[in-house]
N, C-alpha and C. Protein backbone atom coordinates (compact mmCIF):
# COMPACT_ATOMS: atom_id res chain seq x y z
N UNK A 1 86.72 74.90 98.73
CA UNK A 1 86.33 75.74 99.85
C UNK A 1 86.93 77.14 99.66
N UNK A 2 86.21 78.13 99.89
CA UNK A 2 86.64 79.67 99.97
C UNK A 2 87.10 79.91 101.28
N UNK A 3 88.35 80.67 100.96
CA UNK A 3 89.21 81.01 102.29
C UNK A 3 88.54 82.15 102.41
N UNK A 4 88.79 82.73 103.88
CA UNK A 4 88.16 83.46 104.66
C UNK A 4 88.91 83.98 106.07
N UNK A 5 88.37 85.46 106.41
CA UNK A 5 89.25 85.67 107.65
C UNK A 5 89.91 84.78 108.54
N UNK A 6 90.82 84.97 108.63
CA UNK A 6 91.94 84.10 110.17
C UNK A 6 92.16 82.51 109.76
N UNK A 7 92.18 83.03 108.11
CA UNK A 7 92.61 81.62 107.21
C UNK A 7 94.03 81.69 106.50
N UNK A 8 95.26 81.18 106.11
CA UNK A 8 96.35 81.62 105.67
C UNK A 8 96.42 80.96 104.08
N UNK A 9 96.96 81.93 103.69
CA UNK A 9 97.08 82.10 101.99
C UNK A 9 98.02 80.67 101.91
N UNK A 10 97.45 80.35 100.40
CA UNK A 10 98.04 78.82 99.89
C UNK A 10 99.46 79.49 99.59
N UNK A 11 100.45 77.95 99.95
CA UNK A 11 101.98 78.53 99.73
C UNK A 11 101.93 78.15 98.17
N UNK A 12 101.92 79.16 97.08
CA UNK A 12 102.46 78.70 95.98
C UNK A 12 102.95 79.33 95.47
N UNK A 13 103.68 78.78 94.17
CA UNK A 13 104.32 80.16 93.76
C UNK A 13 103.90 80.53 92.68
N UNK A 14 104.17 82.52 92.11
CA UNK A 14 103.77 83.48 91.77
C UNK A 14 104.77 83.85 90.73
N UNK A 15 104.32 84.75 89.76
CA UNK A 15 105.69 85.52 89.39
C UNK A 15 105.59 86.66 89.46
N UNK A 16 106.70 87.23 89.44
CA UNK A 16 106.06 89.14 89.67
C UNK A 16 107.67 89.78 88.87
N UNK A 17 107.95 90.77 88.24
CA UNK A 17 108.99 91.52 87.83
C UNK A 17 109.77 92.10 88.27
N UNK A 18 110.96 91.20 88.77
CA UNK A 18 112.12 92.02 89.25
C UNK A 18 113.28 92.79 88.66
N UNK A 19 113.76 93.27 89.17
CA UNK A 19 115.37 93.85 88.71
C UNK A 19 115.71 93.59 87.17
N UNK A 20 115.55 92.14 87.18
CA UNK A 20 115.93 91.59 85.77
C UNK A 20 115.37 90.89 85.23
N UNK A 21 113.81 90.80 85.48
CA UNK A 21 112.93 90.37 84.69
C UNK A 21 111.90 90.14 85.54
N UNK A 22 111.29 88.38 85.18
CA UNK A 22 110.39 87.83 85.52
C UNK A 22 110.98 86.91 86.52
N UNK A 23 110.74 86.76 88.13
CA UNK A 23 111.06 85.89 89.15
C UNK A 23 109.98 85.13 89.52
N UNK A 24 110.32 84.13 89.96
CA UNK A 24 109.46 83.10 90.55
C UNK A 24 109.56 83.95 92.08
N UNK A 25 108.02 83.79 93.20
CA UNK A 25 108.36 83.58 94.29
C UNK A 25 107.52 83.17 95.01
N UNK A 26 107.59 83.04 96.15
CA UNK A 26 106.33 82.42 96.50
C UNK A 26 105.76 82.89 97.70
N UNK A 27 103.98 82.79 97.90
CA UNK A 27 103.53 83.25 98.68
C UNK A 27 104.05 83.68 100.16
N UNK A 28 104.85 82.84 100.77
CA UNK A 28 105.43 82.87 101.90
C UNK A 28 106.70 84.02 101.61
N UNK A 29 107.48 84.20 100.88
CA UNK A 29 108.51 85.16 100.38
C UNK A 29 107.49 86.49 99.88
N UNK A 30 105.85 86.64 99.38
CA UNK A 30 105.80 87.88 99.12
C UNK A 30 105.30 88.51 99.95
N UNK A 31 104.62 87.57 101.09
CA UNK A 31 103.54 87.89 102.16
C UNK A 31 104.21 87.96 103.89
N UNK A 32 105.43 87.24 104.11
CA UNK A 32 105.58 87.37 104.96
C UNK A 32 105.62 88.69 105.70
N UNK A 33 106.17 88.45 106.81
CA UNK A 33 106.31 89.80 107.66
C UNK A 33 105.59 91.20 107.30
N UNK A 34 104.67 91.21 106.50
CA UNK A 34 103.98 92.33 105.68
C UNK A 34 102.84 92.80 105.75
N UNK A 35 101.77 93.68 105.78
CA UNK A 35 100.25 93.86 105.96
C UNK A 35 100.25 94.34 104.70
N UNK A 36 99.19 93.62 103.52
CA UNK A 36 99.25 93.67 102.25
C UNK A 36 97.66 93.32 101.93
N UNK A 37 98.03 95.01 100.92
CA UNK A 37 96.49 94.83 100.73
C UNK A 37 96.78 94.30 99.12
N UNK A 38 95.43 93.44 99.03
CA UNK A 38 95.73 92.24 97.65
C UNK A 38 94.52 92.55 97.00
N UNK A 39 94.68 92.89 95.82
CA UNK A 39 93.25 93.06 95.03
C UNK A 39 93.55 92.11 93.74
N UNK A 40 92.44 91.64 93.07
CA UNK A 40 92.30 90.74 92.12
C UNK A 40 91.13 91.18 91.48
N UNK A 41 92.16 90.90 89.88
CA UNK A 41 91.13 91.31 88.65
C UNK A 41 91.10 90.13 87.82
N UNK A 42 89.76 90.18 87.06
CA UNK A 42 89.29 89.23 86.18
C UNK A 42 90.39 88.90 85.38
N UNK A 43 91.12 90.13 84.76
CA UNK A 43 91.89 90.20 83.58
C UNK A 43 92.02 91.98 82.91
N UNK A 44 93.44 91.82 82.90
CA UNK A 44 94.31 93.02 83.11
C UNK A 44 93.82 93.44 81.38
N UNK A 45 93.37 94.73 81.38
CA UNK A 45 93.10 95.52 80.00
C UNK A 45 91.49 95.67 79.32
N UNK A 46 91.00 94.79 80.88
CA UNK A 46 89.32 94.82 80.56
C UNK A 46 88.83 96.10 80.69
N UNK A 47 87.34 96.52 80.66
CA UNK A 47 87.18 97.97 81.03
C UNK A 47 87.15 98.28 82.71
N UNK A 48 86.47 97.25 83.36
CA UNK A 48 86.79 97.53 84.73
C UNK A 48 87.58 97.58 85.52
N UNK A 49 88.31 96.81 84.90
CA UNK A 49 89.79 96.57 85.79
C UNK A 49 90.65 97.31 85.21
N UNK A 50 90.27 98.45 84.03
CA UNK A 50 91.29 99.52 83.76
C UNK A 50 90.91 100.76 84.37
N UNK A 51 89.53 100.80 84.38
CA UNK A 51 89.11 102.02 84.30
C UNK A 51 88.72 102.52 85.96
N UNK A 52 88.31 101.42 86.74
CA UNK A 52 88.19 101.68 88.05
C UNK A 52 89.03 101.00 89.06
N UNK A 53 89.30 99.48 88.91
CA UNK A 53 89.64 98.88 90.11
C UNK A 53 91.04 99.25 89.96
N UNK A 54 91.95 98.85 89.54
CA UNK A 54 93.52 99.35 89.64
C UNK A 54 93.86 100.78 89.59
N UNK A 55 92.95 101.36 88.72
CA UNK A 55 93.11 102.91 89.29
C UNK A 55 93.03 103.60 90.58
N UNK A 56 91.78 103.03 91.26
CA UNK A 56 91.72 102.97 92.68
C UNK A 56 92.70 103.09 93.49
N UNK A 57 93.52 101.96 93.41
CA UNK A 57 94.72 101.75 94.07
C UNK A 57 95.66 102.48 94.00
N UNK A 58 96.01 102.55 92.81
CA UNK A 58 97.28 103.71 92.51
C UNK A 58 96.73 104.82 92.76
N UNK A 59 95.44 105.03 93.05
CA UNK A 59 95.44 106.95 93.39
C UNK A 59 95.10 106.84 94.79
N UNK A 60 94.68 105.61 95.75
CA UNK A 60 95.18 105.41 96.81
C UNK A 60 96.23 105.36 97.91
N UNK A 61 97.51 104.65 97.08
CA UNK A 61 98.39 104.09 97.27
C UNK A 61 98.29 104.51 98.76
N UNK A 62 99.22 106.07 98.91
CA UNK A 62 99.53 106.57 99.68
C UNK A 62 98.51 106.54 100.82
N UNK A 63 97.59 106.55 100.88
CA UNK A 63 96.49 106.72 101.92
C UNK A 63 96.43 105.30 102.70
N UNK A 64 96.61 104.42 101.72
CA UNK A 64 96.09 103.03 102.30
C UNK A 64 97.91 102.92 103.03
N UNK A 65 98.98 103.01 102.14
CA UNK A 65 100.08 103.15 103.16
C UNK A 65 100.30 103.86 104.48
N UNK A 66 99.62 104.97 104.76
CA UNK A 66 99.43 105.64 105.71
C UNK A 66 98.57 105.15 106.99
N UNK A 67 97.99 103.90 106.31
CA UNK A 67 96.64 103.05 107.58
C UNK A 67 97.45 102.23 107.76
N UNK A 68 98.72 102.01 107.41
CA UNK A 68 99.80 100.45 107.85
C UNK A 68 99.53 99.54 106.83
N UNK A 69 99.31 100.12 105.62
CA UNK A 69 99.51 98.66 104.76
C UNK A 69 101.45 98.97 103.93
N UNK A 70 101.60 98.14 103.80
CA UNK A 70 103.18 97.80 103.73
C UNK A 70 103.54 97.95 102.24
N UNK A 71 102.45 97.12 101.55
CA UNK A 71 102.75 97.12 100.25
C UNK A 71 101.42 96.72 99.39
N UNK A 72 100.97 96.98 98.22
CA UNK A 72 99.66 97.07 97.62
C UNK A 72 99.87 96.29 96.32
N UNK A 73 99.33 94.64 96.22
CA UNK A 73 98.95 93.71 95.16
C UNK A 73 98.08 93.40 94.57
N UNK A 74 98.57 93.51 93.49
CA UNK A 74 97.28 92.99 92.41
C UNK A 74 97.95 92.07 91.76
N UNK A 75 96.77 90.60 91.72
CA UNK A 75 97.10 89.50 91.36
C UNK A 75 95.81 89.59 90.04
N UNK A 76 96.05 88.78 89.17
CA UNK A 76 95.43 88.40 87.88
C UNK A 76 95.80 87.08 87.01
N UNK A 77 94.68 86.30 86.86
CA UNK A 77 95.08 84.78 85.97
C UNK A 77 96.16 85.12 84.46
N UNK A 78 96.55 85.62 84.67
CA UNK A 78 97.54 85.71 83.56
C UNK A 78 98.94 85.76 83.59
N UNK A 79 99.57 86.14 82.94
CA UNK A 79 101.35 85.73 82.47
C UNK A 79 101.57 87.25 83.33
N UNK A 80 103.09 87.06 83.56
CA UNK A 80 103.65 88.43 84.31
C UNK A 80 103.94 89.36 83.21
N UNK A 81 104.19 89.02 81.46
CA UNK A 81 104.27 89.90 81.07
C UNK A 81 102.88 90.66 80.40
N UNK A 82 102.12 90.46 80.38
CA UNK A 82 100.97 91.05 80.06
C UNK A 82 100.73 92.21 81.68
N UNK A 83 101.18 91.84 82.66
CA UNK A 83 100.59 92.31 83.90
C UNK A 83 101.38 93.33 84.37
N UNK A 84 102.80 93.33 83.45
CA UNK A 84 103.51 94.31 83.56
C UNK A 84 103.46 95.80 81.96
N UNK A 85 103.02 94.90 80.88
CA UNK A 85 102.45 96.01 80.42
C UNK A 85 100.93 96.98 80.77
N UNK A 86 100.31 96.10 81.15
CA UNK A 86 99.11 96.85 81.96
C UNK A 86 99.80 98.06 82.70
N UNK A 87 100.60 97.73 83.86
CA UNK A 87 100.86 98.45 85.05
C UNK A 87 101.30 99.66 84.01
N UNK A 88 102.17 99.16 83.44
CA UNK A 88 103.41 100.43 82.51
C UNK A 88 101.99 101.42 81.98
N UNK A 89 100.67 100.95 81.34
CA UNK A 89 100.35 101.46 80.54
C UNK A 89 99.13 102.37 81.51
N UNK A 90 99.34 102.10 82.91
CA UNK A 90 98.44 103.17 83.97
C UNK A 90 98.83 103.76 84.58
N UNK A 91 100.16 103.94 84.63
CA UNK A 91 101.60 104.73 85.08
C UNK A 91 101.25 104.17 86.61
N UNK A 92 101.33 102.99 87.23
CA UNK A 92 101.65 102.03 88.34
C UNK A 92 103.10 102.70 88.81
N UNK A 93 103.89 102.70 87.99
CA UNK A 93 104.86 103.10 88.94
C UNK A 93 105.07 101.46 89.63
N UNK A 94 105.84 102.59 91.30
CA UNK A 94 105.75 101.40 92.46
C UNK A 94 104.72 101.49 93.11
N UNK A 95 104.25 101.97 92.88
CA UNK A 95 102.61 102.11 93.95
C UNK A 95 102.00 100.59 93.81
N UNK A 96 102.28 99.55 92.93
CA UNK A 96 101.30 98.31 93.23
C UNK A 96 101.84 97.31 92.37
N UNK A 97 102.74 96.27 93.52
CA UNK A 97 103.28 95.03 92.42
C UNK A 97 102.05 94.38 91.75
N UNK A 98 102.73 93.77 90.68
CA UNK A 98 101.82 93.16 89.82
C UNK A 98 102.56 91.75 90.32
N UNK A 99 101.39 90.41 90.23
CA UNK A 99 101.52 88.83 90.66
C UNK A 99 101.19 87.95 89.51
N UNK A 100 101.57 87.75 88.78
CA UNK A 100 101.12 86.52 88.02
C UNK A 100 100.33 85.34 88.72
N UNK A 101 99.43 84.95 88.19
CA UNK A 101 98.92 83.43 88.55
C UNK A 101 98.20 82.77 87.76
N UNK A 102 99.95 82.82 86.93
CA UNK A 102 99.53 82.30 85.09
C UNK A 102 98.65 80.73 85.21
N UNK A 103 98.75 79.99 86.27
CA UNK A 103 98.91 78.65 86.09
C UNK A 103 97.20 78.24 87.13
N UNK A 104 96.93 79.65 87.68
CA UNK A 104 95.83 79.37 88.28
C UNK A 104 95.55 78.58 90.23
N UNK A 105 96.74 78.45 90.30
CA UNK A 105 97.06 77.74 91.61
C UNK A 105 96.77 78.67 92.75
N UNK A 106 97.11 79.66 92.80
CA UNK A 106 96.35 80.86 93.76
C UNK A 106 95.49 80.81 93.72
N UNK A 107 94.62 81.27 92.76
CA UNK A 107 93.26 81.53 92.72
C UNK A 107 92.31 80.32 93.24
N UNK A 108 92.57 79.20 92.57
CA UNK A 108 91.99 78.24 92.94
C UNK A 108 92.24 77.76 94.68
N UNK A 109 93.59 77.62 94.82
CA UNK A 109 93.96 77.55 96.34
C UNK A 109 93.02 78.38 97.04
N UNK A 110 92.36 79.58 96.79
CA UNK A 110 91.69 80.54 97.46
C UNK A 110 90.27 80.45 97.26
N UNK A 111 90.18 79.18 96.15
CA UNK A 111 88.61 79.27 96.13
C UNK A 111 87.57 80.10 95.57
N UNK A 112 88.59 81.06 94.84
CA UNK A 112 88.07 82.36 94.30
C UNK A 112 88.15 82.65 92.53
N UNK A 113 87.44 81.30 91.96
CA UNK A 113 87.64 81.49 90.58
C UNK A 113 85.88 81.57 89.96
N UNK A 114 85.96 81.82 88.89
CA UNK A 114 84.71 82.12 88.25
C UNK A 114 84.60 81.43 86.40
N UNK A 115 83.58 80.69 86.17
CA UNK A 115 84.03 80.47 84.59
C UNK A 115 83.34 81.28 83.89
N UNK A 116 83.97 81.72 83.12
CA UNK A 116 83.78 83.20 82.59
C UNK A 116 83.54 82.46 80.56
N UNK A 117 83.27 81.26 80.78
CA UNK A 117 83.48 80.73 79.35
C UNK A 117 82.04 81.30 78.53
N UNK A 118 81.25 81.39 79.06
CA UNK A 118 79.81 81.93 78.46
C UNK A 118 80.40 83.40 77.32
N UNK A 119 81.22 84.06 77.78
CA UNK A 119 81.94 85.37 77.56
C UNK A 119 83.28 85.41 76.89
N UNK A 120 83.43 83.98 76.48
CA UNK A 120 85.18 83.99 75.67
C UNK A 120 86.18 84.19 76.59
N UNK A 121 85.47 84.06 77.84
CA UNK A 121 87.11 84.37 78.67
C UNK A 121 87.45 83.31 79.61
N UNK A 122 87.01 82.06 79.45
CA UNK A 122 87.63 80.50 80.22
C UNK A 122 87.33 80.91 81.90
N UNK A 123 88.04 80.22 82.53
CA UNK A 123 88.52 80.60 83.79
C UNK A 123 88.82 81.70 83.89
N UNK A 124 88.82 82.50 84.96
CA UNK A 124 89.30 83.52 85.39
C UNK A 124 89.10 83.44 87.06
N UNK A 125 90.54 84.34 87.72
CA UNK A 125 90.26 84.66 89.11
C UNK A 125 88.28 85.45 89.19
N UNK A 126 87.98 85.68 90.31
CA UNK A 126 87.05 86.14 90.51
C UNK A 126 87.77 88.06 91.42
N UNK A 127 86.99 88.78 91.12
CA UNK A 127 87.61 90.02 91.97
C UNK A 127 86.81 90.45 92.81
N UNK A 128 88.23 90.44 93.65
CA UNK A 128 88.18 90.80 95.07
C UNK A 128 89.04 91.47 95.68
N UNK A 129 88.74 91.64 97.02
CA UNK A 129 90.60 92.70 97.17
C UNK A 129 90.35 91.61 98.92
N UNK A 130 91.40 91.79 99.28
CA UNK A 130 91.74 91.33 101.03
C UNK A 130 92.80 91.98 101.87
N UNK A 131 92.78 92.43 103.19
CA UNK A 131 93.79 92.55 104.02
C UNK A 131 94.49 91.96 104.48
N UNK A 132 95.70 91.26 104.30
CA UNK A 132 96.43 90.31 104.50
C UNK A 132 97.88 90.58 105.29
N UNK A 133 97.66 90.10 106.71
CA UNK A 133 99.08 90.17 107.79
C UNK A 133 100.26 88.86 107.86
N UNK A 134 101.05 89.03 107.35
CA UNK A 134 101.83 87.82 107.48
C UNK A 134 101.36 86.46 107.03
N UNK A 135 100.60 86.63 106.03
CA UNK A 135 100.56 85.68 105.20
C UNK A 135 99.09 85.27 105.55
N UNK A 136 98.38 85.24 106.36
CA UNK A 136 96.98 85.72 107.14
C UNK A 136 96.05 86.60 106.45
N UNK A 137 94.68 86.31 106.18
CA UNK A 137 93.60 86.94 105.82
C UNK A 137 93.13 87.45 106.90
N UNK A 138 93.06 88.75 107.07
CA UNK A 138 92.52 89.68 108.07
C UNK A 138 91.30 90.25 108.12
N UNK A 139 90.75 90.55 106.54
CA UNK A 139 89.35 91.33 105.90
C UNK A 139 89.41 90.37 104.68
N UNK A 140 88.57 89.92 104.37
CA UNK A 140 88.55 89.54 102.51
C UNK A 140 86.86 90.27 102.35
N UNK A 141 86.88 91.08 100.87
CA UNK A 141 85.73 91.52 100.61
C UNK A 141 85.52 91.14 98.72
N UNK A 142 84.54 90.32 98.33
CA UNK A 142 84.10 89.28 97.56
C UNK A 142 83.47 90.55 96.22
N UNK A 143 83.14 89.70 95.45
CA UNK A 143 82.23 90.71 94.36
C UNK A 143 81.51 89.77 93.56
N UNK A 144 80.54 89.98 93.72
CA UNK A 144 79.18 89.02 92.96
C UNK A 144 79.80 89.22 91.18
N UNK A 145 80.04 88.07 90.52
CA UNK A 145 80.24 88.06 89.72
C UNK A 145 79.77 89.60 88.37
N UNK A 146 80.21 90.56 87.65
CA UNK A 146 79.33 91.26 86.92
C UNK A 146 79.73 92.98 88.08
N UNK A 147 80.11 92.90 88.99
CA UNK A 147 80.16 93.77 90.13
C UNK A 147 81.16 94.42 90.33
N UNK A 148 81.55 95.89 91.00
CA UNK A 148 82.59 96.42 91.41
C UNK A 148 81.95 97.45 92.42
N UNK A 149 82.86 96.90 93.84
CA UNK A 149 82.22 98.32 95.06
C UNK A 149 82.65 97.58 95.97
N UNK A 150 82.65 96.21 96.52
CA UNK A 150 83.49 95.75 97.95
C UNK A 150 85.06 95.81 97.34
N UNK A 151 85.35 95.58 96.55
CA UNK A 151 86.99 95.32 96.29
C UNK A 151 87.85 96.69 95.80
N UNK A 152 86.87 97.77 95.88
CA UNK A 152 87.67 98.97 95.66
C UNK A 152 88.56 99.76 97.00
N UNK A 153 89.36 100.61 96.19
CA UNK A 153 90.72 100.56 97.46
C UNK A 153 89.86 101.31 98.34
N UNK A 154 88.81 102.64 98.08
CA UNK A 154 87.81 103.44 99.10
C UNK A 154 87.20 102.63 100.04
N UNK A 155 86.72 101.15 99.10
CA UNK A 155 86.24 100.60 100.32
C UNK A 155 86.95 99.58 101.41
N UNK A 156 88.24 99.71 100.86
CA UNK A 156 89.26 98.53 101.87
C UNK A 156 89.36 100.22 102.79
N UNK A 157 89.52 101.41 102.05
CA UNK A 157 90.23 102.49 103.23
C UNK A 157 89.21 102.74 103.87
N UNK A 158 87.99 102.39 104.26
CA UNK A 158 86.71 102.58 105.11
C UNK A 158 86.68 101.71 106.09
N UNK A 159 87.48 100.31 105.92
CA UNK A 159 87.24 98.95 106.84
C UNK A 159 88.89 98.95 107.50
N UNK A 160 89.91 100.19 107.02
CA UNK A 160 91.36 99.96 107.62
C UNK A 160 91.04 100.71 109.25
């Protein structure tokens, strides 16, 4: 089943790059108390997800922080260190943690995967971006497989 507004994110856990590396944490520890806008890419270093969707965000950042979002995620089916050379290599900065969901348990918990095997690329999340309050789906906006235009940050800052 696909989650959907005034539905709450699966508790699992994530990894993302802290202080001193790679931490485990989990949905409830990244989402709580927070209004978080969450975008998801097929796979970090593709052309779309270099060239438009995460760029988006980071040249957003500030704007979408300014509508009350707290903090700005991008999740991707892959390892945290691939997701942290991506970020390094689009100058991310802090403008947008990176989430691992090497193991696929998010994505799937959310209902939001795609098999991408026709194309050499197995499983993959499907992309999308969502508004998310305390662990709560507030907006989720979907993308027909092949697609980019509901999950861009212009169009989350049109629906804030």
């Amino acid at each position: 089943m696909t989650i959907k507004p005034s539905d709450t994110l699966p508790d699992v856990e994530l990894r993302i790059i802290g202080e001193k590396g790679p931490e485990k944490k989990s949905v409830k520890e990244l989402f709580g108390g927070k209004r978080v806008a969450l975008f998801a890419v097929p796979g970090a270093f593709t052309a779309t997800c270099s060239n438009k969707h995460a760029p988006s965000y980071i040249s957003h950042a500030d704007e979408l922080k300014a509508k009350g979002i707290d903090a700005i995620y991008c999740t991707s089916t892959t390892d945290i260190f691939v997701l942290e050379a991506w970020a390094t290599s689009m100058g991310a900065g802090d403008k947008i943690t990176m989430i691992a969901d090497g193991n696929f348990e998010f994505a799937r918990g959310l209902g939001l995967t795609f098999d991408g095997s026709a194309f050499g690329m197995g499983e993959r999340s499907q992309r999308y971006s969502m508004i998310v309050s305390d662990g709560v789906v507030e907006q989720l906006f979907t993308e027909k497989p092949g697609t980019y235009e509901l999950s861009s940050a212009e169009h989350m800052l049109q629906n804030l």
